[in-house]
Protein backbone atom coordinates (compact mmCIF):
# COMPACT_ATOMS: atom_id res chain seq x y z
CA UNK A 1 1.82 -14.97 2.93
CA UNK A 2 -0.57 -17.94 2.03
CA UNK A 3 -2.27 -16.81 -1.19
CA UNK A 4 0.16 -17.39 -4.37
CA UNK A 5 -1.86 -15.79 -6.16
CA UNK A 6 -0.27 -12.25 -7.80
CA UNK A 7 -1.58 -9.53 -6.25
CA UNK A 8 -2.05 -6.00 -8.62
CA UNK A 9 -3.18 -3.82 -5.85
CA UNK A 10 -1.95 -2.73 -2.72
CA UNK A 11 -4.63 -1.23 -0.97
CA UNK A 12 -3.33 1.41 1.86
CA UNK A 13 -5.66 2.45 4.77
CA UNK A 14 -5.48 6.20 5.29
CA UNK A 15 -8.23 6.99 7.14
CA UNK A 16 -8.27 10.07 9.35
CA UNK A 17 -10.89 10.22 11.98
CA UNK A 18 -12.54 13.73 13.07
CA UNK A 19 -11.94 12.58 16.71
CA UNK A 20 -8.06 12.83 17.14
CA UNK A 21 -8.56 10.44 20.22
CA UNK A 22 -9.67 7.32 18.01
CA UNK A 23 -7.22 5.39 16.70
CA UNK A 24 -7.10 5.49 12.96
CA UNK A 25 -4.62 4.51 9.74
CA UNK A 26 -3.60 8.41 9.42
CA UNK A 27 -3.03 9.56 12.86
CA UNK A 28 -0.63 6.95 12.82
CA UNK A 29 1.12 8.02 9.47
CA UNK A 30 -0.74 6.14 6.81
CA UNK A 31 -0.31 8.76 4.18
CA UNK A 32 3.57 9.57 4.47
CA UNK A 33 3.75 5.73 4.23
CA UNK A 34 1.65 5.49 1.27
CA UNK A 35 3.79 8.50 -0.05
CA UNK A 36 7.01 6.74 0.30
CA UNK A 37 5.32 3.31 -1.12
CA UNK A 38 4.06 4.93 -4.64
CA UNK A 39 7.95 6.51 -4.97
CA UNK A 40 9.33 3.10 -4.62
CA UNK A 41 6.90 1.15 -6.37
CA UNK A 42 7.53 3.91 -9.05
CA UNK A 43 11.53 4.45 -8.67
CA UNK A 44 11.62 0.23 -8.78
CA UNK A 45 9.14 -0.01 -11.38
CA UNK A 46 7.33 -2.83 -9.24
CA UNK A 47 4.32 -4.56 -10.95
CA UNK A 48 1.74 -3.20 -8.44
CA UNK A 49 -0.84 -0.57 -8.26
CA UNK A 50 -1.50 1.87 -4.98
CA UNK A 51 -4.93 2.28 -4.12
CA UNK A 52 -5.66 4.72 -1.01
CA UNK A 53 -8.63 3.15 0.70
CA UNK A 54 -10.41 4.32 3.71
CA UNK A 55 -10.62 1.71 5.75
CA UNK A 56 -9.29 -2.23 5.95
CA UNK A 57 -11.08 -2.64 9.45
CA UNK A 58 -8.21 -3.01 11.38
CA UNK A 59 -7.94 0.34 12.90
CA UNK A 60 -6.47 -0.35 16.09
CA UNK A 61 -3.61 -2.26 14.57
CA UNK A 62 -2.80 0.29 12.00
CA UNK A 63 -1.22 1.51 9.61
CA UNK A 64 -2.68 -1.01 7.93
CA UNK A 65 -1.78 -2.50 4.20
CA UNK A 66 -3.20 -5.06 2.41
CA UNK A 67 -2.59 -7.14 -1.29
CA UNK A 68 -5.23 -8.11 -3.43
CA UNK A 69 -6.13 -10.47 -4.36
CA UNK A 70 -4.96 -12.39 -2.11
CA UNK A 71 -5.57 -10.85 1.24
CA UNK A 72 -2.37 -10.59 2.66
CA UNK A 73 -1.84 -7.75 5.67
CA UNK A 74 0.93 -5.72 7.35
CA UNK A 75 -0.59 -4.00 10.22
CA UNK A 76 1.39 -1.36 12.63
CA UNK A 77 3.26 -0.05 9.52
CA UNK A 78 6.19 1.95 9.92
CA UNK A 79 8.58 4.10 7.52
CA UNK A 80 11.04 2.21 7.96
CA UNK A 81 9.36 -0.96 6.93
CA UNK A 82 8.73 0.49 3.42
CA UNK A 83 12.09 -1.17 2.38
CA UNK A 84 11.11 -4.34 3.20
CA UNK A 85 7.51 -4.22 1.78
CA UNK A 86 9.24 -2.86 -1.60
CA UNK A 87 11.54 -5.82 -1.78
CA UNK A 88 8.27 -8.04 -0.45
CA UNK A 89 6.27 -6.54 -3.35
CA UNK A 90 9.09 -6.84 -5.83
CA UNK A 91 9.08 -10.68 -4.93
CA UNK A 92 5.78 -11.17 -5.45
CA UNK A 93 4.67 -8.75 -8.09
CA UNK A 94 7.32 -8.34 -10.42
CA UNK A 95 8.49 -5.64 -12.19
CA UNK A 96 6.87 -3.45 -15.44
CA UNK A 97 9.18 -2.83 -18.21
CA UNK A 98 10.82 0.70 -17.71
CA UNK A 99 9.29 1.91 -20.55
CA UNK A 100 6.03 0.80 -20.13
CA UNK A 101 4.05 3.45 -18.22
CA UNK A 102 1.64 2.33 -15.65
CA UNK A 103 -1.80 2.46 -17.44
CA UNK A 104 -4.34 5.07 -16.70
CA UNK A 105 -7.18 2.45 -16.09
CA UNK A 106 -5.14 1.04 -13.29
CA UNK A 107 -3.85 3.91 -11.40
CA UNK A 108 -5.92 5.41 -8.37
CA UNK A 109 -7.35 8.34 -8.64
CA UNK A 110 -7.05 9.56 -5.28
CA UNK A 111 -4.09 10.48 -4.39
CA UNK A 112 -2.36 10.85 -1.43
């Protein structure tokens, strides 16, 4: 990851195309891994925001995350990579203070 820069958002790509044959973010299991992302970033308390986007461009190489700002990607997420990208966001985000609440402004209202 290049950019230093703290990133507040992790935008995930979950994208479902009409034609099952085109590759998209969802057929490959975008939401479940967004799912699993907003209980850790939750459960941890990470500094971050999930935002459900639909789409980063990359669709051929997804599941595909990004931070921003910043710019950083994962592409071909996997469950079982949330771990890592929890401890990667915990690094570079931070954590809120348990009892501060996430505010409203900040969290997406799509949900996924």
């Amino acid at each position: 990851m290049k950019n230093k820069e703290k990133p507040n958002t992790l935008l995930v790509c979950v994208n479902r195309r009409l034609d099952q044959g085109m590759a998209s973010c969802a057929n490959r299991g975008s939401e479940e891994i967004a799912q699993a992302l907003e209980r850790g970033i939750s459960e941890r308390h990470i500094d971050i925001t999930l935002e459900p986007i639909c789409c980063l461009g990359h669709c051929s190489e997804g599941p595909n995350l990004r931070l921003a700002p910043g710019g950083s990607f994962f592409h071909d997420t996997t469950l079982d990579e949330v771990p890592n990208i929890l401890d990667i966001l915990e690094t570079r985000c931070g954590l809120r203070s348990k009892t501060d609440p996430i505010p409203s402004e900040k969290r997406s209202s799509n949900k996924v």
